[in-house]
PDB file of N, CA and C in Angstrom:
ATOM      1  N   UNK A   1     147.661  82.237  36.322  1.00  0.00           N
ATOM      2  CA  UNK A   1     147.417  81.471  37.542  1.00  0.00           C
ATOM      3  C   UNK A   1     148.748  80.989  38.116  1.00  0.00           C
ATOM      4  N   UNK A   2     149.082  81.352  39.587  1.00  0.00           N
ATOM      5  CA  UNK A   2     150.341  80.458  39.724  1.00  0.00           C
ATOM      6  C   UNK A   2     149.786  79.489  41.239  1.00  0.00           C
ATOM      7  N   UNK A   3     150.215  78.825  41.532  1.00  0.00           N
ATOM      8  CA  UNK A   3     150.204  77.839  42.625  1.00  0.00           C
ATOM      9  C   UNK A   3     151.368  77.666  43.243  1.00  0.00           C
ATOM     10  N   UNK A   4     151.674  77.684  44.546  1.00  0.00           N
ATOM     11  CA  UNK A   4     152.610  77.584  45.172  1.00  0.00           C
ATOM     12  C   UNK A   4     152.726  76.696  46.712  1.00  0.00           C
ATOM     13  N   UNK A   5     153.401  75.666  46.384  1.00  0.00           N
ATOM     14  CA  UNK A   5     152.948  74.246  47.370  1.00  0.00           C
ATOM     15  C   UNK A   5     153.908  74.749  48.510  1.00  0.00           C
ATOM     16  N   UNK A   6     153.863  74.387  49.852  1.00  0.00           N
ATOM     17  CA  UNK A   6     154.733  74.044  51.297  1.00  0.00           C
ATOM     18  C   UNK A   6     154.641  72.988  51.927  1.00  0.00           C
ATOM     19  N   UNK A   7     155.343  72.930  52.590  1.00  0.00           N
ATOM     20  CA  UNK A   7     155.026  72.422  53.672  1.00  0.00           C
ATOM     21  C   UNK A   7     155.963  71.241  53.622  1.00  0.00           C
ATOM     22  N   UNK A   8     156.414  70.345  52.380  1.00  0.00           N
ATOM     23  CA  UNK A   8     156.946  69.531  52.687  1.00  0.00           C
ATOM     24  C   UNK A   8     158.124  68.858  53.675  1.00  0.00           C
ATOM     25  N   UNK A   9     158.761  68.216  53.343  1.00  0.00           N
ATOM     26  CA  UNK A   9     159.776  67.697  54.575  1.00  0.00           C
ATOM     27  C   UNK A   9     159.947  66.132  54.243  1.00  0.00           C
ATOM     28  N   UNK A  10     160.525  65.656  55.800  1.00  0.00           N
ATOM     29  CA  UNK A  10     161.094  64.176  56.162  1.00  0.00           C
ATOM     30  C   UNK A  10     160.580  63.634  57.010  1.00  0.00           C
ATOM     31  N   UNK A  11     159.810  63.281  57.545  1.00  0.00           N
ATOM     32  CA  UNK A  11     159.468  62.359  58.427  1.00  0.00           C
ATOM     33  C   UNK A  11     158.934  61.051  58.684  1.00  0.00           C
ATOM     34  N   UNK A  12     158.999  60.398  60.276  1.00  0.00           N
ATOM     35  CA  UNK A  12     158.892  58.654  59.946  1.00  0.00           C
ATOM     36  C   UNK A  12     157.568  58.574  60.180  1.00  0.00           C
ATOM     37  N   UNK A  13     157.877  57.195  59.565  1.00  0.00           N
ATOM     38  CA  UNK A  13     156.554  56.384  59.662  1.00  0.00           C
ATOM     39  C   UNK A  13     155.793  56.480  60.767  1.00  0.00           C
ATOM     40  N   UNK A  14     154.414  56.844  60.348  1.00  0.00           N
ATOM     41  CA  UNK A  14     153.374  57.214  61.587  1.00  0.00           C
ATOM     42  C   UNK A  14     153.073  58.526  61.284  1.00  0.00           C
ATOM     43  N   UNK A  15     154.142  59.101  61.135  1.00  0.00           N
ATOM     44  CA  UNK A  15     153.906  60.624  61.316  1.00  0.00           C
ATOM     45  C   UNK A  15     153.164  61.325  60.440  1.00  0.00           C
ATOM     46  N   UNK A  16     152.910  62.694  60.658  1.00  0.00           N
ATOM     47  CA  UNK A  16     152.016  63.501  60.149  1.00  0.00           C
ATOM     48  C   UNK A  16     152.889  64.688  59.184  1.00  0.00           C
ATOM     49  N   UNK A  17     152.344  65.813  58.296  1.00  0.00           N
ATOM     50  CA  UNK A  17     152.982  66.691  57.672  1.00  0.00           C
ATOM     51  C   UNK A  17     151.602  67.563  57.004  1.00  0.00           C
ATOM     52  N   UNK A  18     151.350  68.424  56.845  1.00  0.00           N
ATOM     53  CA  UNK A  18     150.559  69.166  56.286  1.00  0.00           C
ATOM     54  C   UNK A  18     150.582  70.343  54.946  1.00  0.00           C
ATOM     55  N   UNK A  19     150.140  70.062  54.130  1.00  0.00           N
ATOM     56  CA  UNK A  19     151.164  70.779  53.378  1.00  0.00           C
ATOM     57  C   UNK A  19     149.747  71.648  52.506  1.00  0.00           C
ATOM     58  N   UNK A  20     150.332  73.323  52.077  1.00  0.00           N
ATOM     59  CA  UNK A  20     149.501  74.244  51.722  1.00  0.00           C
ATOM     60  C   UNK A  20     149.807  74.256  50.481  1.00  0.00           C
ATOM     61  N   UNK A  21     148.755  74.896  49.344  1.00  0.00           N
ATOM     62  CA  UNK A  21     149.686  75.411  48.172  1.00  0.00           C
ATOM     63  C   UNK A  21     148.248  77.288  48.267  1.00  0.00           C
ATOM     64  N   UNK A  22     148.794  77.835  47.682  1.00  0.00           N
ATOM     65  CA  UNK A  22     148.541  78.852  47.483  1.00  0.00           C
ATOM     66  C   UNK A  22     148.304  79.734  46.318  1.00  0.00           C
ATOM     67  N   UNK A  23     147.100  79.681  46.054  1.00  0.00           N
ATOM     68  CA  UNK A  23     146.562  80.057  44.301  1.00  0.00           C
ATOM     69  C   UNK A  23     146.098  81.315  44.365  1.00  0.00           C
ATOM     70  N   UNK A  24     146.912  81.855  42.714  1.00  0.00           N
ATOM     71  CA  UNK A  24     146.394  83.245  42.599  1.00  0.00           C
ATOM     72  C   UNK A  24     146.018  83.051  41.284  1.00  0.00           C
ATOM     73  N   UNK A  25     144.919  84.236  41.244  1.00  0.00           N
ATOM     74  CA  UNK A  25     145.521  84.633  39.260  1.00  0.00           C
ATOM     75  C   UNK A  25     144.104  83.894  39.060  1.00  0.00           C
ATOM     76  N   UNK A  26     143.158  83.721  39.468  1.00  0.00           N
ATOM     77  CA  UNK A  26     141.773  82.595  38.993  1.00  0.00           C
ATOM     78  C   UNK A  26     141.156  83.965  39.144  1.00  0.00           C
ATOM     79  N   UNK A  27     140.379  83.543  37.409  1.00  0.00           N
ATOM     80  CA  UNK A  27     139.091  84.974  36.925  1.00  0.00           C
ATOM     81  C   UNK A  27     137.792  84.298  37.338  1.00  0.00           C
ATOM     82  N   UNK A  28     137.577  83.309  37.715  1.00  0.00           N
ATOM     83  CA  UNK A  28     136.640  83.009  38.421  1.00  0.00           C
ATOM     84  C   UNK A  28     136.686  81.789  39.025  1.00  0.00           C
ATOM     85  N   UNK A  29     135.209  81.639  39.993  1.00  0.00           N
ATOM     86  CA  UNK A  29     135.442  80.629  41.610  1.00  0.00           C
ATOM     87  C   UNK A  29     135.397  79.102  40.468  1.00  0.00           C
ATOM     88  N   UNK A  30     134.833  79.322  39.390  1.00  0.00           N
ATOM     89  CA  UNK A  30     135.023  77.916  38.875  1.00  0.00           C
ATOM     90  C   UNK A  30     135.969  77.220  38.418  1.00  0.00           C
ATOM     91  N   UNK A  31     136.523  76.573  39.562  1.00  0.00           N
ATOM     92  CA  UNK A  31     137.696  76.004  38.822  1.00  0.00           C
ATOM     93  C   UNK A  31     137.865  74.858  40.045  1.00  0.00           C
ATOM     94  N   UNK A  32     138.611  73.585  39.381  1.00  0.00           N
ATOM     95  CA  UNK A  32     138.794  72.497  40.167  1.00  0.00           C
ATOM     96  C   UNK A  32     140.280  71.821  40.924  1.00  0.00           C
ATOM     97  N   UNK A  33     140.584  72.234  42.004  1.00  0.00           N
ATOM     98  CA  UNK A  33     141.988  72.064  42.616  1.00  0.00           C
ATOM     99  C   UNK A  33     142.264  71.183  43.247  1.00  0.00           C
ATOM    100  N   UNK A  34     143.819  70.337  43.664  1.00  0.00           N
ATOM    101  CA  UNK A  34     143.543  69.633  43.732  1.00  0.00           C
ATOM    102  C   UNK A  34     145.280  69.141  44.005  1.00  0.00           C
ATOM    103  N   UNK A  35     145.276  67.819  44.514  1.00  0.00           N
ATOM    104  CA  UNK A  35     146.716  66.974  45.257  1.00  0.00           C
ATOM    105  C   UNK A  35     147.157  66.288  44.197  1.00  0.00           C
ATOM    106  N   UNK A  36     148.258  65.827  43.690  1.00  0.00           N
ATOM    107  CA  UNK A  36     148.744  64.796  42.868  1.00  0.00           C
ATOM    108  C   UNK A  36     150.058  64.619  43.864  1.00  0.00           C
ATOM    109  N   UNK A  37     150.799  63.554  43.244  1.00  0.00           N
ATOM    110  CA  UNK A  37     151.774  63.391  43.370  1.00  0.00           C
ATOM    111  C   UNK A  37     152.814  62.380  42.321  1.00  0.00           C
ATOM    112  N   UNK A  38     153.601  62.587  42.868  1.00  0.00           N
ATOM    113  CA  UNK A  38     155.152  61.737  41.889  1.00  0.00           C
ATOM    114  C   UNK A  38     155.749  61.222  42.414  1.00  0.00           C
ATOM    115  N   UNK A  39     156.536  59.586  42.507  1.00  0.00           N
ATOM    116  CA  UNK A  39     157.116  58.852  43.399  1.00  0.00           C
ATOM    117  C   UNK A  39     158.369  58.924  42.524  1.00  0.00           C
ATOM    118  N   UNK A  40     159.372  58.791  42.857  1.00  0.00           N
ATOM    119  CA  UNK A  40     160.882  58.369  41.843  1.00  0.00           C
ATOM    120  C   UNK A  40     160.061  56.642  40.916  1.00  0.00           C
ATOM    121  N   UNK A  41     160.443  57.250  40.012  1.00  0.00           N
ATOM    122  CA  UNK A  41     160.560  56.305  38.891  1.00  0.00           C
ATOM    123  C   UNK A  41     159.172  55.850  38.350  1.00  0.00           C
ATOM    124  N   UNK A  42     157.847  56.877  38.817  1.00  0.00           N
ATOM    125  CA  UNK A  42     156.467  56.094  38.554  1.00  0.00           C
ATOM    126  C   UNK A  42     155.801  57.342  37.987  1.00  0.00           C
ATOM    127  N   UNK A  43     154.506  57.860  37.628  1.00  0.00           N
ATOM    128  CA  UNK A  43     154.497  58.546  36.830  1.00  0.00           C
ATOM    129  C   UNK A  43     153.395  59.155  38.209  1.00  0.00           C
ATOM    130  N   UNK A  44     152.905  60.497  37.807  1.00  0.00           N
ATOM    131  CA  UNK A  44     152.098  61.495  38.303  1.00  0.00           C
ATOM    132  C   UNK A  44     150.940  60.769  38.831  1.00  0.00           C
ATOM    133  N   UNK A  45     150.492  61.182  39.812  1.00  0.00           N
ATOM    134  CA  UNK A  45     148.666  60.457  40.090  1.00  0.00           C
ATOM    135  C   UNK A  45     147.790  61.140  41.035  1.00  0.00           C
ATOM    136  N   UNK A  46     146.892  61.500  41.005  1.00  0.00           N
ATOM    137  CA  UNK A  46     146.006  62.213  41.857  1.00  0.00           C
ATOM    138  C   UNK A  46     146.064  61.380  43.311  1.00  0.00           C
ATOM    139  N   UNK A  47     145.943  62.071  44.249  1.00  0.00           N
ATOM    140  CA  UNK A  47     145.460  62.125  45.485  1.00  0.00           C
ATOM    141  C   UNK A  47     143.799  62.624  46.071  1.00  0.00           C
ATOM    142  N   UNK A  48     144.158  64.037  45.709  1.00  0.00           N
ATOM    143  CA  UNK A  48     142.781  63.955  46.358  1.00  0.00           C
ATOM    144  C   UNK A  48     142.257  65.666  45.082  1.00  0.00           C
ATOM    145  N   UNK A  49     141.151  65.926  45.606  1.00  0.00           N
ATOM    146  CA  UNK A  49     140.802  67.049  44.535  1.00  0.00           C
ATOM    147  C   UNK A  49     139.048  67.647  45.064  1.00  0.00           C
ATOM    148  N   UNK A  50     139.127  69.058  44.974  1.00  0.00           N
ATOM    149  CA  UNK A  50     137.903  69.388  45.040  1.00  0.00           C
ATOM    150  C   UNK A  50     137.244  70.188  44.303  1.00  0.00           C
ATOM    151  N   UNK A  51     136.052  70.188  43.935  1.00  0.00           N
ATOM    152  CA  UNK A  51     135.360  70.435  42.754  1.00  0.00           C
ATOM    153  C   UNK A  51     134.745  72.283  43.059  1.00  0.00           C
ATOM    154  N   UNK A  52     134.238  72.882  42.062  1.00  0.00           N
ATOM    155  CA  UNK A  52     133.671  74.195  42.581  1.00  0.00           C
ATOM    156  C   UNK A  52     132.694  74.068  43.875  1.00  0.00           C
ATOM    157  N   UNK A  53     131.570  73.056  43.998  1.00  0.00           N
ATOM    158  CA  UNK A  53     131.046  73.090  44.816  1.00  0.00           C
ATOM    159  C   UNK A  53     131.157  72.273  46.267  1.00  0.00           C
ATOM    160  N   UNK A  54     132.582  72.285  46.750  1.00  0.00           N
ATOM    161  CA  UNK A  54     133.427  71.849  47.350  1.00  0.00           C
ATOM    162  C   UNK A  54     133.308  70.201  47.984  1.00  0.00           C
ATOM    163  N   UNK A  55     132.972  69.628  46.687  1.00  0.00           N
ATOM    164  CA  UNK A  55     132.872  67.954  46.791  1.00  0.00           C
ATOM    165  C   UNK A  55     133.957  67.757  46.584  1.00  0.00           C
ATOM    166  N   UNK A  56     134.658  66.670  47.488  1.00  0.00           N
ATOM    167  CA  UNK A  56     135.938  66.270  47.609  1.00  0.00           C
ATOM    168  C   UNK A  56     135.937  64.902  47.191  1.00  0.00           C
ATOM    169  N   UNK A  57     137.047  64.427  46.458  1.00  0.00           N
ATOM    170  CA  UNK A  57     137.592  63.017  46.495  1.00  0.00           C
ATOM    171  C   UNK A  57     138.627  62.585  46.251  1.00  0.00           C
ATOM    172  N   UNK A  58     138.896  61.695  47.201  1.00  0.00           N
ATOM    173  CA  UNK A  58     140.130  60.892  47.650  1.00  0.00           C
ATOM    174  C   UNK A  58     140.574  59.845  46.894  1.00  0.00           C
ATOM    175  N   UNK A  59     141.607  59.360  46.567  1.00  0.00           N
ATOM    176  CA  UNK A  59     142.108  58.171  45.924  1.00  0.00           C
ATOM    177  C   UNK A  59     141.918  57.356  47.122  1.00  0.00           C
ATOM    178  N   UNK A  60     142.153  56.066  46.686  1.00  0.00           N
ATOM    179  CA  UNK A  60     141.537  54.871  47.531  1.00  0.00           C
ATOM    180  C   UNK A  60     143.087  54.514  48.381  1.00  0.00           C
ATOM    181  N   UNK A  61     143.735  54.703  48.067  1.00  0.00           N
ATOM    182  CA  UNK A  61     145.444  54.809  48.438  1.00  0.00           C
ATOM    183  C   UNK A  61     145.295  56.062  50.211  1.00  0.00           C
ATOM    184  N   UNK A  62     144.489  56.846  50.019  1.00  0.00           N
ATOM    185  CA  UNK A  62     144.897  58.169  51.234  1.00  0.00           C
ATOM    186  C   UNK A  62     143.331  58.509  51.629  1.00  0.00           C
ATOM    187  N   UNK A  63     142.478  57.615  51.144  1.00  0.00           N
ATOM    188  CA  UNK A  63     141.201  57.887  51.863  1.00  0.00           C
ATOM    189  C   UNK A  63     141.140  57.525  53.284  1.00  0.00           C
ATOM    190  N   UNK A  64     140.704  58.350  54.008  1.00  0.00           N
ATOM    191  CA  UNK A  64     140.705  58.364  55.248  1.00  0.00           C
ATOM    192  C   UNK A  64     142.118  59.221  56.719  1.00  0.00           C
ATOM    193  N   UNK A  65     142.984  59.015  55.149  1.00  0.00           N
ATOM    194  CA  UNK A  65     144.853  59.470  56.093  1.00  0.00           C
ATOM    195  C   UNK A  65     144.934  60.579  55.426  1.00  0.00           C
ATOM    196  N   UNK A  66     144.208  61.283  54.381  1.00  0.00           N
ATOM    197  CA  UNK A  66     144.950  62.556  54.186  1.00  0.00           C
ATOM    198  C   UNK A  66     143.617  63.437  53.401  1.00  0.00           C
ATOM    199  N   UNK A  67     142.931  64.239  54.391  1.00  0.00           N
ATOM    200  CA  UNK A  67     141.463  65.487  54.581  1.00  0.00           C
ATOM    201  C   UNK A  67     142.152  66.184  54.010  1.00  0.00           C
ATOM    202  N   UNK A  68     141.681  66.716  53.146  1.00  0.00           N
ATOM    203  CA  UNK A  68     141.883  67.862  52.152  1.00  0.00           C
ATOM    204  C   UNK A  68     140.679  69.031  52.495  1.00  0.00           C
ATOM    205  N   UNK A  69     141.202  69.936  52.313  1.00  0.00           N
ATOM    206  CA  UNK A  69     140.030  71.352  52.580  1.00  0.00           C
ATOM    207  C   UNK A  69     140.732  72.631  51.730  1.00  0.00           C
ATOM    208  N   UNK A  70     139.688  73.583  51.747  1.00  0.00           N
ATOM    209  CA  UNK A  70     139.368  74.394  50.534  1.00  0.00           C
ATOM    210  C   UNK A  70     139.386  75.791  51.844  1.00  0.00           C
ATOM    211  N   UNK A  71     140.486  77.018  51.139  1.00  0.00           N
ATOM    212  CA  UNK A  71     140.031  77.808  52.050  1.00  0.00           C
ATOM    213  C   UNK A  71     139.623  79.341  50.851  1.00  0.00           C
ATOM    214  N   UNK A  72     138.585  79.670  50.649  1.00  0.00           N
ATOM    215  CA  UNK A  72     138.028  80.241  49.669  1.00  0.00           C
ATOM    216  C   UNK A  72     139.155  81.354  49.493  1.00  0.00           C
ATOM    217  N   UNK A  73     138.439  82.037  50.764  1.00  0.00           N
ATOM    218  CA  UNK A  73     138.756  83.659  51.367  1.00  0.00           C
ATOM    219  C   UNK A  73     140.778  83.950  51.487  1.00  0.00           C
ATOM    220  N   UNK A  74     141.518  82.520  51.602  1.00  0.00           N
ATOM    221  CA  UNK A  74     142.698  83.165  51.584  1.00  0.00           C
ATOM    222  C   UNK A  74     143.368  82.141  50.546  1.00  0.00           C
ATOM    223  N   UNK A  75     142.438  81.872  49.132  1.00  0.00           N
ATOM    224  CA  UNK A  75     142.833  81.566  47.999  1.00  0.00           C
ATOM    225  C   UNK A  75     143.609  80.130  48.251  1.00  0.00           C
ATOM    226  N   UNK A  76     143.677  78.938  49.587  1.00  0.00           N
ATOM    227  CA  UNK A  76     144.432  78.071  49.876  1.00  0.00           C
ATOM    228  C   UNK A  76     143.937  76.807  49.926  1.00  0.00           C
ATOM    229  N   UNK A  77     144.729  75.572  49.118  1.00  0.00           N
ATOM    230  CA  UNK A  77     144.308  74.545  49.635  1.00  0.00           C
ATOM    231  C   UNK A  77     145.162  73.501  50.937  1.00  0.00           C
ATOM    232  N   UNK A  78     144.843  72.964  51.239  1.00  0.00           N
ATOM    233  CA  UNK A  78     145.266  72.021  52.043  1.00  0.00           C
ATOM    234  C   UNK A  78     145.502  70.692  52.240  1.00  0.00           C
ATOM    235  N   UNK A  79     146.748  69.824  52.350  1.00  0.00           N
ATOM    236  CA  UNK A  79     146.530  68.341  52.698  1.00  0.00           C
ATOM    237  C   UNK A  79     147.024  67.950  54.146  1.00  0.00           C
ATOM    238  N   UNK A  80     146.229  67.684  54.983  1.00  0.00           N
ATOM    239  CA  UNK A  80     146.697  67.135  56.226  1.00  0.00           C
ATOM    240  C   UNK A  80     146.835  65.583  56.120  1.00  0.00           C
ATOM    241  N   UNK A  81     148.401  65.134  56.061  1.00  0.00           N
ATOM    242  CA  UNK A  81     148.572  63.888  55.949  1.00  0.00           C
ATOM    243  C   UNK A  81     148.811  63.402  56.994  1.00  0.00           C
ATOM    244  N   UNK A  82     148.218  61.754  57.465  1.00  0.00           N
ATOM    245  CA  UNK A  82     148.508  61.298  58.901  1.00  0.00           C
ATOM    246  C   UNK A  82     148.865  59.917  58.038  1.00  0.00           C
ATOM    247  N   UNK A  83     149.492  59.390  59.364  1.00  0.00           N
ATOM    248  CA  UNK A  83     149.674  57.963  59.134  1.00  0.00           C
ATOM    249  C   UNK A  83     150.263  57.993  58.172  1.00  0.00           C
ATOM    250  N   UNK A  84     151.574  58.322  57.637  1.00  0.00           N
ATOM    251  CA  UNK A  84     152.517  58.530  56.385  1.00  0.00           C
ATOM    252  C   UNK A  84     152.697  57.215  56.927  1.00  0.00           C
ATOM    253  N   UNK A  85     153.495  56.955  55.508  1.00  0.00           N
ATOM    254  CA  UNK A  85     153.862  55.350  55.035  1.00  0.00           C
ATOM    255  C   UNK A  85     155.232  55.765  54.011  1.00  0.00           C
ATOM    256  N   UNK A  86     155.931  55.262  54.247  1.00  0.00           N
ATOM    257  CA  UNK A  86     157.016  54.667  53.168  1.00  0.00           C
ATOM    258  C   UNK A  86     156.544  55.211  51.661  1.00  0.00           C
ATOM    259  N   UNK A  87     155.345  54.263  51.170  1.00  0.00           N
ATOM    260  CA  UNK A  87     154.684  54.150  50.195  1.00  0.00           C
ATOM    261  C   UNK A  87     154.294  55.998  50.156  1.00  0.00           C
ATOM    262  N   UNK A  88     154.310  56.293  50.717  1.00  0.00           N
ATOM    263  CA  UNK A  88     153.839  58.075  50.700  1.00  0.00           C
ATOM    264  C   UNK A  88     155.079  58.739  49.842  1.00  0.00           C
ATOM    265  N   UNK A  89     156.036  57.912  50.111  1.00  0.00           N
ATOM    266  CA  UNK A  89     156.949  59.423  49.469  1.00  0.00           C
ATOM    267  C   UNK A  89     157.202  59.342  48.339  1.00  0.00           C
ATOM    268  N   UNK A  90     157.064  60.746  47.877  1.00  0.00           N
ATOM    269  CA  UNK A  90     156.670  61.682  46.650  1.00  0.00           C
ATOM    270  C   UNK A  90     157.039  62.779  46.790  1.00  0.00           C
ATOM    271  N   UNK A  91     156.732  63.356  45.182  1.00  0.00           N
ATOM    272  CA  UNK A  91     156.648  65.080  45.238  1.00  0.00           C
ATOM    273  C   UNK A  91     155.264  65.482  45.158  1.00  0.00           C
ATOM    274  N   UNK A  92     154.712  66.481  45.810  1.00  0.00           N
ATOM    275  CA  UNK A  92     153.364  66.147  46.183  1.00  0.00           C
ATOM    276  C   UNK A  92     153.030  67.906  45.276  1.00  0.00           C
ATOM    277  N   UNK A  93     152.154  67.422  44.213  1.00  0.00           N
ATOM    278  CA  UNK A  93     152.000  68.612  43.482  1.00  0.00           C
ATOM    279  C   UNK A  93     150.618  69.482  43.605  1.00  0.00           C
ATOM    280  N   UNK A  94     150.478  70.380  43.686  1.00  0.00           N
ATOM    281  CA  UNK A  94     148.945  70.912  43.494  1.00  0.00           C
ATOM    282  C   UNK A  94     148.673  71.275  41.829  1.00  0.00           C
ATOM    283  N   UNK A  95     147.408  71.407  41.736  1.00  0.00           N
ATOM    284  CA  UNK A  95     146.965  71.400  40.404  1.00  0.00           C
ATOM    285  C   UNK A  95     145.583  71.469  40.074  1.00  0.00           C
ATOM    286  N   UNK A  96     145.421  72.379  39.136  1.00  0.00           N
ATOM    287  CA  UNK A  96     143.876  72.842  38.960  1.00  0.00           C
ATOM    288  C   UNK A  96     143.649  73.133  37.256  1.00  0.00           C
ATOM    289  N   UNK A  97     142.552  73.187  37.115  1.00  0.00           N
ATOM    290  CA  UNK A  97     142.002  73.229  36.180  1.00  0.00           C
ATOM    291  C   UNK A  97     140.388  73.562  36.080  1.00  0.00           C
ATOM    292  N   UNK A  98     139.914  74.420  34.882  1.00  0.00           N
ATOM    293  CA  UNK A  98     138.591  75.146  34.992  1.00  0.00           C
ATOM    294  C   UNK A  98     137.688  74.494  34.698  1.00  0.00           C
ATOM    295  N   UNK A  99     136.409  75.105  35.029  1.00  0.00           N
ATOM    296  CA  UNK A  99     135.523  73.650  35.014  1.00  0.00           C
ATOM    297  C   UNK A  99     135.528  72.785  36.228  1.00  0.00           C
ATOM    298  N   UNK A 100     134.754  71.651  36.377  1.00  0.00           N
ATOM    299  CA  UNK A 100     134.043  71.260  37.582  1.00  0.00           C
ATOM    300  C   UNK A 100     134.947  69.937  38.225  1.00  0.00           C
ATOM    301  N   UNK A 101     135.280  69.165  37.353  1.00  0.00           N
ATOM    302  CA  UNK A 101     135.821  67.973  37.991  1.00  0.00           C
ATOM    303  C   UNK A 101     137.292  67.581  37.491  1.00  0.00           C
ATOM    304  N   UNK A 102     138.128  67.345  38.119  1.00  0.00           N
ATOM    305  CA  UNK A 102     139.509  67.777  37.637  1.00  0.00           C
ATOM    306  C   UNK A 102     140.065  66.300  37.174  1.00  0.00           C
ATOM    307  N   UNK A 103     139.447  65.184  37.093  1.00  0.00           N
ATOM    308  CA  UNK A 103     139.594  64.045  36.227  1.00  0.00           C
ATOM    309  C   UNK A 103     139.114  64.078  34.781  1.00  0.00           C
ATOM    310  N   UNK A 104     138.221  65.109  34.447  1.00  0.00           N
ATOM    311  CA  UNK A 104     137.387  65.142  33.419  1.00  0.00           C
ATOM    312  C   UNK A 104     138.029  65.971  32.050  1.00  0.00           C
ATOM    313  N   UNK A 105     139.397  66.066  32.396  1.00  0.00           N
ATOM    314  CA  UNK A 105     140.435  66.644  31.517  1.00  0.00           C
ATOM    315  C   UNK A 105     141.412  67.376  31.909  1.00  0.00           C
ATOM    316  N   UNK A 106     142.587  67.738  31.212  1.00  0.00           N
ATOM    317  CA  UNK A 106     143.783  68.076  31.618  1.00  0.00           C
ATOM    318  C   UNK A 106     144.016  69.273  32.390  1.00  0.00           C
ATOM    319  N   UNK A 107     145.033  68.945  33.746  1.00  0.00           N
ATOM    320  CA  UNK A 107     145.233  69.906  34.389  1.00  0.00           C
ATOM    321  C   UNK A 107     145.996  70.972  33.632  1.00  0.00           C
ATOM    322  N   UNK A 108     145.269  71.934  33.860  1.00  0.00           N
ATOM    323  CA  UNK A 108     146.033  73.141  33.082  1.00  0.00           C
ATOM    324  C   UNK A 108     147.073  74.075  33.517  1.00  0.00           C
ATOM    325  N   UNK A 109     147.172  74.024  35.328  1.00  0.00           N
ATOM    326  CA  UNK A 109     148.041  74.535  36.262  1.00  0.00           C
ATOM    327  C   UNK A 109     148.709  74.207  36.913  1.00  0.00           C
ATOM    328  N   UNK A 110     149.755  73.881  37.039  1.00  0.00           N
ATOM    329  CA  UNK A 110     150.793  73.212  38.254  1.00  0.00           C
ATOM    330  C   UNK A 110     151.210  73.976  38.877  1.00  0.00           C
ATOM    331  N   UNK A 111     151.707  73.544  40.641  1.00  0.00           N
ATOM    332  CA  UNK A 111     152.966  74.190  41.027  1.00  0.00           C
ATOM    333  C   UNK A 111     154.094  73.233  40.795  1.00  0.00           C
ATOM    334  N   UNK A 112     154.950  74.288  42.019  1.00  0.00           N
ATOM    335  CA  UNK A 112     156.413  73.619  41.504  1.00  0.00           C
ATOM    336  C   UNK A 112     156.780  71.711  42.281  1.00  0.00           C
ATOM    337  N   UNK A 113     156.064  72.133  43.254  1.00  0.00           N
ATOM    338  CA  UNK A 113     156.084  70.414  43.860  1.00  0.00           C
ATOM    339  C   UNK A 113     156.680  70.920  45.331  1.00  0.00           C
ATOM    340  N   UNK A 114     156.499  69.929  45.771  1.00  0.00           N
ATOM    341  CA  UNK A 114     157.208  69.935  47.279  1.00  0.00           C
ATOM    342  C   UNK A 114     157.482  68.734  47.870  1.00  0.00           C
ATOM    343  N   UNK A 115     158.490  68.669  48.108  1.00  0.00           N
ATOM    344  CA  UNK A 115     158.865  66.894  48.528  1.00  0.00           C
ATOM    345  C   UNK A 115     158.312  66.358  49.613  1.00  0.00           C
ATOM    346  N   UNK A 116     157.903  65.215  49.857  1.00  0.00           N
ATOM    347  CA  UNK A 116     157.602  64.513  51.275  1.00  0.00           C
ATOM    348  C   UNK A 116     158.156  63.256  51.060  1.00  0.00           C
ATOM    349  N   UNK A 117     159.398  62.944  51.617  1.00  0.00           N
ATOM    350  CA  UNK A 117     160.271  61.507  52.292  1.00  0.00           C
ATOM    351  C   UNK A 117     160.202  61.103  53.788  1.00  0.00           C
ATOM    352  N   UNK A 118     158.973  59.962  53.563  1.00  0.00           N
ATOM    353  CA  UNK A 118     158.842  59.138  54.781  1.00  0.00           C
ATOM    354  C   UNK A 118     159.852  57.866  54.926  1.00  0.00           C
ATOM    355  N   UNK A 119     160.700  57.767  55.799  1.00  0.00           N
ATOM    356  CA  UNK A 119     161.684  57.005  55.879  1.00  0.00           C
ATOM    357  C   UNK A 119     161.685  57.058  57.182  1.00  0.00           C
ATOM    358  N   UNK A 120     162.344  55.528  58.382  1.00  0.00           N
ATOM    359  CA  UNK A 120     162.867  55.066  59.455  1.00  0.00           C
ATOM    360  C   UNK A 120     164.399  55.971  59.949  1.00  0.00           C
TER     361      UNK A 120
END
């Protein structure tokens, strides 16, 4: 399986960034994918994540500022982030794991990360 994140960048407060990752290598549709991220000096934490039967959920931190979607057919997920904050910047990782709900035990796949620095 590899995963491969984009999109990141720099931009200010307010602003928007969208960022893809791109999964191959899955022997089957069951599997659970999904947003984390990493701030300097704090440890890994989910964002957002969607399950095989494309139930989504958000951390309480980006509910509402950052829709996540599932694109089957060209193997891609998605985070459309709005309303970045300061507090946003991270390395923003994708990550999956088989089986249904991707809190319910260890991610087994990473990509490499992709930075997002919201700064004035």
């Amino acid at each position: 399986v590899q995963l491969l994140e984009s999109g990141g960048g720099s931009v200010k407060p307010g602003g928007s960034l969208t960022l893809a990752c791109a999964a191959s290598g899955f022997s089957s549709p069951n599997y659970c994918i999904g947003w984390y991220r990493q701030a300097p000096g704090k440890g890994r934490e989910w964002v957002a994540y969607i399950r095989p039967d494309d139930f989504t959920r958000y951390a309480a931190s980006v509910k509402g500022r950052f829709p996540s979607s599932r694109d089957n057919a060209k193997r891609a997920l998605y985070l459309q982030m709005r309303s970045l904050q300061t507090e946003d910047t991270a390395t923003y990782y994708c990550g999956a794991r088989g089986g249904w709900d991707c809190l319910s035990g260890r991610i087994q796949w990473w990509g490499q990360g992709t930075p997002v620095t919201v700064s004035s």
